[in-house]
N, C-alpha and C. Protein backbone atom coordinates (compact mmCIF):
# COMPACT_ATOMS: atom_id res chain seq x y z
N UNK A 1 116.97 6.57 79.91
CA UNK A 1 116.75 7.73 79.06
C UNK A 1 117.24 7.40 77.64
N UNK A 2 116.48 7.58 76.56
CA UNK A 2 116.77 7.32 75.24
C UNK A 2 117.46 8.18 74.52
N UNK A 3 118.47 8.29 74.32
CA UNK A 3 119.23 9.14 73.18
C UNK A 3 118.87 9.15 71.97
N UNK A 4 118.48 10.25 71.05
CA UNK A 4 117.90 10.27 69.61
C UNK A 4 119.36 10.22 68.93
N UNK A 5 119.11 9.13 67.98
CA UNK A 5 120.52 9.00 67.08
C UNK A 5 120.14 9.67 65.57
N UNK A 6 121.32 10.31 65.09
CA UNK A 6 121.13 10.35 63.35
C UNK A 6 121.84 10.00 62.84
N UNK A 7 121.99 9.94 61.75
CA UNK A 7 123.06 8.81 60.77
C UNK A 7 123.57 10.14 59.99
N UNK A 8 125.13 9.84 59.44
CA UNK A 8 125.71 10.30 58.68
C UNK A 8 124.77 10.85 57.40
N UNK A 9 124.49 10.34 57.05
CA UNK A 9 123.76 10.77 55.75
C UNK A 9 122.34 11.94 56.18
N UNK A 10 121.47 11.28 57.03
CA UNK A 10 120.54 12.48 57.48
C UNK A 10 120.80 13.82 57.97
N UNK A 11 122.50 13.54 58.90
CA UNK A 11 122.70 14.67 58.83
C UNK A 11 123.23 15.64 58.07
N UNK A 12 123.75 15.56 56.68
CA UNK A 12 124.17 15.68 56.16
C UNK A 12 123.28 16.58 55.15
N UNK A 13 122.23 15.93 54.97
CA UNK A 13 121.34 16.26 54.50
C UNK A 13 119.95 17.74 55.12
N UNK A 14 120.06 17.59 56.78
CA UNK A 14 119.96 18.62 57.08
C UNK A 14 120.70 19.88 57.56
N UNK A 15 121.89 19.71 57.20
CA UNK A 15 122.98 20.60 57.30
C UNK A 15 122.92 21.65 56.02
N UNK A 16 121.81 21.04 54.85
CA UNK A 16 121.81 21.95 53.61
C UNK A 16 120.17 22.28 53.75
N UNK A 17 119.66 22.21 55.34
CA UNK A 17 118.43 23.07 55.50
C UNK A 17 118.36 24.25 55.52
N UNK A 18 117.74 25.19 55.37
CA UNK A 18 117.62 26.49 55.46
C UNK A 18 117.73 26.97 56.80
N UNK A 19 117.75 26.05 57.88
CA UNK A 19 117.68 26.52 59.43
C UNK A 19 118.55 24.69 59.47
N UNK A 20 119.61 24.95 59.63
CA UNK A 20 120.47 23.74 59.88
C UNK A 20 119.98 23.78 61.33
N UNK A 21 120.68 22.38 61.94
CA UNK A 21 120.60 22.01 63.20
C UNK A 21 121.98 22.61 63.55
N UNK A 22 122.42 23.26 64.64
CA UNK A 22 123.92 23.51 65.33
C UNK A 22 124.39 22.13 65.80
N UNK A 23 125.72 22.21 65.40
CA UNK A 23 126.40 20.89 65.62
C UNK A 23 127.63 21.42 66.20
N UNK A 24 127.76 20.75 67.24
CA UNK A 24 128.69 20.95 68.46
C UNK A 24 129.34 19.57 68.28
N UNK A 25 130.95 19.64 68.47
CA UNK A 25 131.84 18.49 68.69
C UNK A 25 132.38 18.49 70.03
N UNK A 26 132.57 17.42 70.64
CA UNK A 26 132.38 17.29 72.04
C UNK A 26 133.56 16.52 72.49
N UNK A 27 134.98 16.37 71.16
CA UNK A 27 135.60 15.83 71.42
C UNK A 27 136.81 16.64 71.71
N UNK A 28 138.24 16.05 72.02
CA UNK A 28 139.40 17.10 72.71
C UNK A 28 140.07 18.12 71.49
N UNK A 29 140.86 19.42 72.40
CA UNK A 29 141.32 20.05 70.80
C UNK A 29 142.23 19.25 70.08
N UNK A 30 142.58 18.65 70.29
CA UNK A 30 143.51 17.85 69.48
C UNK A 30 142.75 16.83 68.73
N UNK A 31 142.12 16.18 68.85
CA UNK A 31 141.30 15.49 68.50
C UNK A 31 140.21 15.99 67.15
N UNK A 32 139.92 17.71 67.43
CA UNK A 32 139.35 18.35 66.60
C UNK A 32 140.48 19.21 65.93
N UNK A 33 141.60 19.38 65.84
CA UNK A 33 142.77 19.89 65.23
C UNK A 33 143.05 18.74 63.96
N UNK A 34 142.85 17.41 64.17
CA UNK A 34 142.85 16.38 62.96
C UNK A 34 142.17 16.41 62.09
N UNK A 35 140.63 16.64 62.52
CA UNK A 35 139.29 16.54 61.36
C UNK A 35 138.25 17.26 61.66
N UNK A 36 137.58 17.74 61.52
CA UNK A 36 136.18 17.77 61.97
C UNK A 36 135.38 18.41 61.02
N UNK A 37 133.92 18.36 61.12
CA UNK A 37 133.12 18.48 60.17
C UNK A 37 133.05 19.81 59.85
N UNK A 38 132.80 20.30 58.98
CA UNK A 38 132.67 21.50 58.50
C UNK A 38 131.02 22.52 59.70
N UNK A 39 131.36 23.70 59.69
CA UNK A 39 130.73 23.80 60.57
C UNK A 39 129.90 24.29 61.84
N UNK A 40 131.24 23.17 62.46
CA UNK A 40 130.69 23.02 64.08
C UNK A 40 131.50 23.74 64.74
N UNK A 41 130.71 23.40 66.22
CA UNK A 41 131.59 24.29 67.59
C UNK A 41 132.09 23.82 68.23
N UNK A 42 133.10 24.07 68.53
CA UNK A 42 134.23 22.91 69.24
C UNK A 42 133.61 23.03 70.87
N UNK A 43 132.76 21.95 71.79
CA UNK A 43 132.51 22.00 72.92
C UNK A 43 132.95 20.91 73.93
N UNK A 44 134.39 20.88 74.33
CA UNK A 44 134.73 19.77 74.98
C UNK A 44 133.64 19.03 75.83
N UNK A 45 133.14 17.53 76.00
CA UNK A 45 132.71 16.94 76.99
C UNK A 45 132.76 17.85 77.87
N UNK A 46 133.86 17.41 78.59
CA UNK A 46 134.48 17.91 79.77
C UNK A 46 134.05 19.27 80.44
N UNK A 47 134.17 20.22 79.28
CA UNK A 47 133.80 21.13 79.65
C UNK A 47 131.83 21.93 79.49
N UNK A 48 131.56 21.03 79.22
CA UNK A 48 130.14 21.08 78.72
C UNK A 48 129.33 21.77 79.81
N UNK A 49 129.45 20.88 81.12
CA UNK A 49 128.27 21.42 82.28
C UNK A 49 128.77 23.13 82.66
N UNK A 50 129.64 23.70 82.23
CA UNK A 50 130.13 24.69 82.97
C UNK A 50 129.61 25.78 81.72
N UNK A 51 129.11 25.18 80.17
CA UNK A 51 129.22 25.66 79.63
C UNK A 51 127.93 25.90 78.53
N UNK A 52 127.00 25.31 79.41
CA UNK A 52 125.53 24.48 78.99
C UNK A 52 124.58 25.96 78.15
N UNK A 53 125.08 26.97 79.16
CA UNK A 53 124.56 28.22 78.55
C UNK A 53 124.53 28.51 76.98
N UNK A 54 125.64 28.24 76.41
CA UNK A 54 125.90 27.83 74.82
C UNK A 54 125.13 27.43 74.02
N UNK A 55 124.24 26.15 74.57
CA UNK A 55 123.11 25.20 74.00
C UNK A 55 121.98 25.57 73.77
N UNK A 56 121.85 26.31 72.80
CA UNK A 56 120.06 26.73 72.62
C UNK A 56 119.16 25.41 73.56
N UNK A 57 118.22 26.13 74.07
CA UNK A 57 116.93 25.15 73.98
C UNK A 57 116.00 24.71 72.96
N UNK A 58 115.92 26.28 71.96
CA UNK A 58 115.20 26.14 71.31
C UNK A 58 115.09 25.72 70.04
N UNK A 59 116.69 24.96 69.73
CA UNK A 59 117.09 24.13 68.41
C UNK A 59 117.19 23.47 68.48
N UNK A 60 117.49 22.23 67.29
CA UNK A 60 117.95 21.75 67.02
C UNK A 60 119.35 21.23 67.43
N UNK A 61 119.72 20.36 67.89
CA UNK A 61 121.26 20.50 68.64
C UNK A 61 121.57 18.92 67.83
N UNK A 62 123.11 18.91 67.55
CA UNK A 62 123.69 17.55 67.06
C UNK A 62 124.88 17.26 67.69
N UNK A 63 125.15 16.50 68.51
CA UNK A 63 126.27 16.37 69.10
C UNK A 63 127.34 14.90 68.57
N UNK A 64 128.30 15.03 68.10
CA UNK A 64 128.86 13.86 67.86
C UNK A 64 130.39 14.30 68.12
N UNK A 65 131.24 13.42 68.51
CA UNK A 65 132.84 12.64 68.98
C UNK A 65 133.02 11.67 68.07
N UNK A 66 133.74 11.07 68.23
CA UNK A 66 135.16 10.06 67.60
C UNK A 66 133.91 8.73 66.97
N UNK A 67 133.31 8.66 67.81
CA UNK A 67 132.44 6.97 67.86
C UNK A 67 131.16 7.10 67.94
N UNK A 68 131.02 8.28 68.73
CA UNK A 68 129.62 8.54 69.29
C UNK A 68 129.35 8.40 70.80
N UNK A 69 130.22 7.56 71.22
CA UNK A 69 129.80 7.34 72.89
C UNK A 69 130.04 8.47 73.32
N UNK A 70 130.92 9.56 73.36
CA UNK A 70 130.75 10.70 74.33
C UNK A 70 129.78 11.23 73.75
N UNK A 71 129.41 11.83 72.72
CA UNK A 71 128.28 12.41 72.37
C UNK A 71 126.72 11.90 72.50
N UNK A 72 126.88 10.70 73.36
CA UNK A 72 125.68 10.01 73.56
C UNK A 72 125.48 10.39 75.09
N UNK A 73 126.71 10.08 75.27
CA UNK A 73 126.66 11.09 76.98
C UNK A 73 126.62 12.53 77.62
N UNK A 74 126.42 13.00 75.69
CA UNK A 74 126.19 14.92 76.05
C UNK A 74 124.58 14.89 75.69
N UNK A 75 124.26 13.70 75.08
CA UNK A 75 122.90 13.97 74.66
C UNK A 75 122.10 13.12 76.51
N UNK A 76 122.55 12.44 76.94
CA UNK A 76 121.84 12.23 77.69
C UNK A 76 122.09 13.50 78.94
N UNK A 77 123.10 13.62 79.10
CA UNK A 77 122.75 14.98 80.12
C UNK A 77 122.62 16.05 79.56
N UNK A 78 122.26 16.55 78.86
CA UNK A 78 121.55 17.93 77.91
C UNK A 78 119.65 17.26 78.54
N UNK A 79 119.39 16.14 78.27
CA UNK A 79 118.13 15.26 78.34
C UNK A 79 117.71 15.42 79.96
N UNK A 80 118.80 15.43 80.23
CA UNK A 80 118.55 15.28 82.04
C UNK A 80 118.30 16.62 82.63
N UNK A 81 119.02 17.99 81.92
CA UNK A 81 118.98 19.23 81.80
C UNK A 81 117.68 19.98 81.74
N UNK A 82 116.45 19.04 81.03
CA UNK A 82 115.65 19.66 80.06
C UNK A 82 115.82 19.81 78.75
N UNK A 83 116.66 19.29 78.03
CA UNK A 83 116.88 19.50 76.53
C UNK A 83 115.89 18.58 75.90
N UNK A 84 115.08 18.58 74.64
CA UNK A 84 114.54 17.53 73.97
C UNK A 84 114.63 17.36 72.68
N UNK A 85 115.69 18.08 72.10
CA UNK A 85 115.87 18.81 71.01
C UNK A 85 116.88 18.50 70.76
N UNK A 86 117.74 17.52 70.71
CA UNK A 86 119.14 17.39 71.28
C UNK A 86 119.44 15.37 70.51
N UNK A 87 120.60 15.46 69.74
CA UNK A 87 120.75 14.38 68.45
C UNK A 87 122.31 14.08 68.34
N UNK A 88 122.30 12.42 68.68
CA UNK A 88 123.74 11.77 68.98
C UNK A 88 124.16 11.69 67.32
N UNK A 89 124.82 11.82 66.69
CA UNK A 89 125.86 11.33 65.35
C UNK A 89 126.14 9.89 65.29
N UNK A 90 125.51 9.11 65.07
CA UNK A 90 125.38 7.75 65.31
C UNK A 90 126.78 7.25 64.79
N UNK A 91 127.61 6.70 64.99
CA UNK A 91 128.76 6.19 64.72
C UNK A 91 130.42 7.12 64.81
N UNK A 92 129.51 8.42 65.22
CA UNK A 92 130.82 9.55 65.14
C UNK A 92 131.18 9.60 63.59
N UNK A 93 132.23 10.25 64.14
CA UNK A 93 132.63 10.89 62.88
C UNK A 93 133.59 10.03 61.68
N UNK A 94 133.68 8.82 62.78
CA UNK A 94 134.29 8.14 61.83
C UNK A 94 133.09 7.23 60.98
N UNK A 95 131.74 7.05 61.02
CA UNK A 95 131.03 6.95 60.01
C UNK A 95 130.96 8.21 59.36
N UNK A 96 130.97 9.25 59.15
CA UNK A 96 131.04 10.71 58.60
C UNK A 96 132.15 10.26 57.82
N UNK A 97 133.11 10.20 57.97
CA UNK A 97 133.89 9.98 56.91
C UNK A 97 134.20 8.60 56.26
N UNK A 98 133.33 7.47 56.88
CA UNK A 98 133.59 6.33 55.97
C UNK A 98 132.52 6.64 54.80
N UNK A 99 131.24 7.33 55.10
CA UNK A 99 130.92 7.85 54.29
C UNK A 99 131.22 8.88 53.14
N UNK A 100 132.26 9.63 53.36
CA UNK A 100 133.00 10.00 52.09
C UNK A 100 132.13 11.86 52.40
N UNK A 101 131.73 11.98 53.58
CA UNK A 101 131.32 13.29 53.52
C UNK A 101 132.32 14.00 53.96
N UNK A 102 132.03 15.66 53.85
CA UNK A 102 133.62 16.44 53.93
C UNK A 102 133.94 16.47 55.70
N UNK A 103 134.91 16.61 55.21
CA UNK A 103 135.34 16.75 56.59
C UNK A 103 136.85 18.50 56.65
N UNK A 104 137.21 18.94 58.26
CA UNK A 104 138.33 20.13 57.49
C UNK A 104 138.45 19.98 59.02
N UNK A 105 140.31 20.36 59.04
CA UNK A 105 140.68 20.66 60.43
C UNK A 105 140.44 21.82 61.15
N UNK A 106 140.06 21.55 62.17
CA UNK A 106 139.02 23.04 62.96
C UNK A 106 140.72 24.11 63.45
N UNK A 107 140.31 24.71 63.56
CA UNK A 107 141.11 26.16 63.40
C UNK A 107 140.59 26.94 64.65
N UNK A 108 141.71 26.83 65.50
CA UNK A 108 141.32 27.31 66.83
C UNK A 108 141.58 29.40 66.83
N UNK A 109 140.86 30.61 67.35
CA UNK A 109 141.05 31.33 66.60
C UNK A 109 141.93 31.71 68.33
C-alpha cells in the first residue's frame, strides 16, 4: 500500500488555502508539549483506531510525527480503513522546522 507523502513546503503552502487540509499530529503529549505546528489536532498513534471517528472521509487529512514513520503508519491504516484522502509529512516535523516554518507548543485545554 502506497502512502502519499508531502513536503514541508507544499504543506505549508496549502495550509494558506481557503479550505486547508486538517492536520492531525500523531505523536505523544509530551512530544507535542515541545513543538508542534500551528494548527493541528493532537491524535496519539496509539490512540487513533479507537478514535478513527475524528477523521473526516471527506478531506483532506495530513498526518505527520517526529520523522514521519508513525505518521506513515496512520496513513497506511486510515488507507486500509477506506481513507484515500489521507497525506504523510514527509520528513516530520523535523523537516518543518529545518525549514524555518513556524512552529508553537500545543496547549493541552
Amino acid at each position: 500500500m502506497l502512502v502519499k507523502n508531502i513536503d514541508s513546503n507544499e504543506l505549508a503552502q496549502w495550509l494558506e488555502e481557503e479550505i486547508p487540509p486538517l492536520l492531525i499530529d500523531v505523536r505523544t503529549p509530551q512530544e507535542m508539549a515541545q513543538a508542534s505546528i500551528p494548527k493541528c489536532k493532537p491524535l496519539p498513534l496509539s490512540v487513533l483506531p479507537v478514535r478513527l471517528n475524528e477523521v473526516p472521509k471527506n478531506e483532506r487529512v495530513v498526518f505527520y510525527c517526529r520523522t514521519g514513520s508513525r505518521s506513515a503508519q496512520a496513513c497506511m491504516y486510515l488507507a486500509q480503513q477506506g481513507y484515500d484522502n489521507v497525506y504523510n509529512l514527509y520528513g516530520g516535523i523535523i523537516n518543518w522546522a529545518r525549514n524555518g516554518l513556524p512552529l508553537e507548543p500545543m496547549v493541552f485545554n
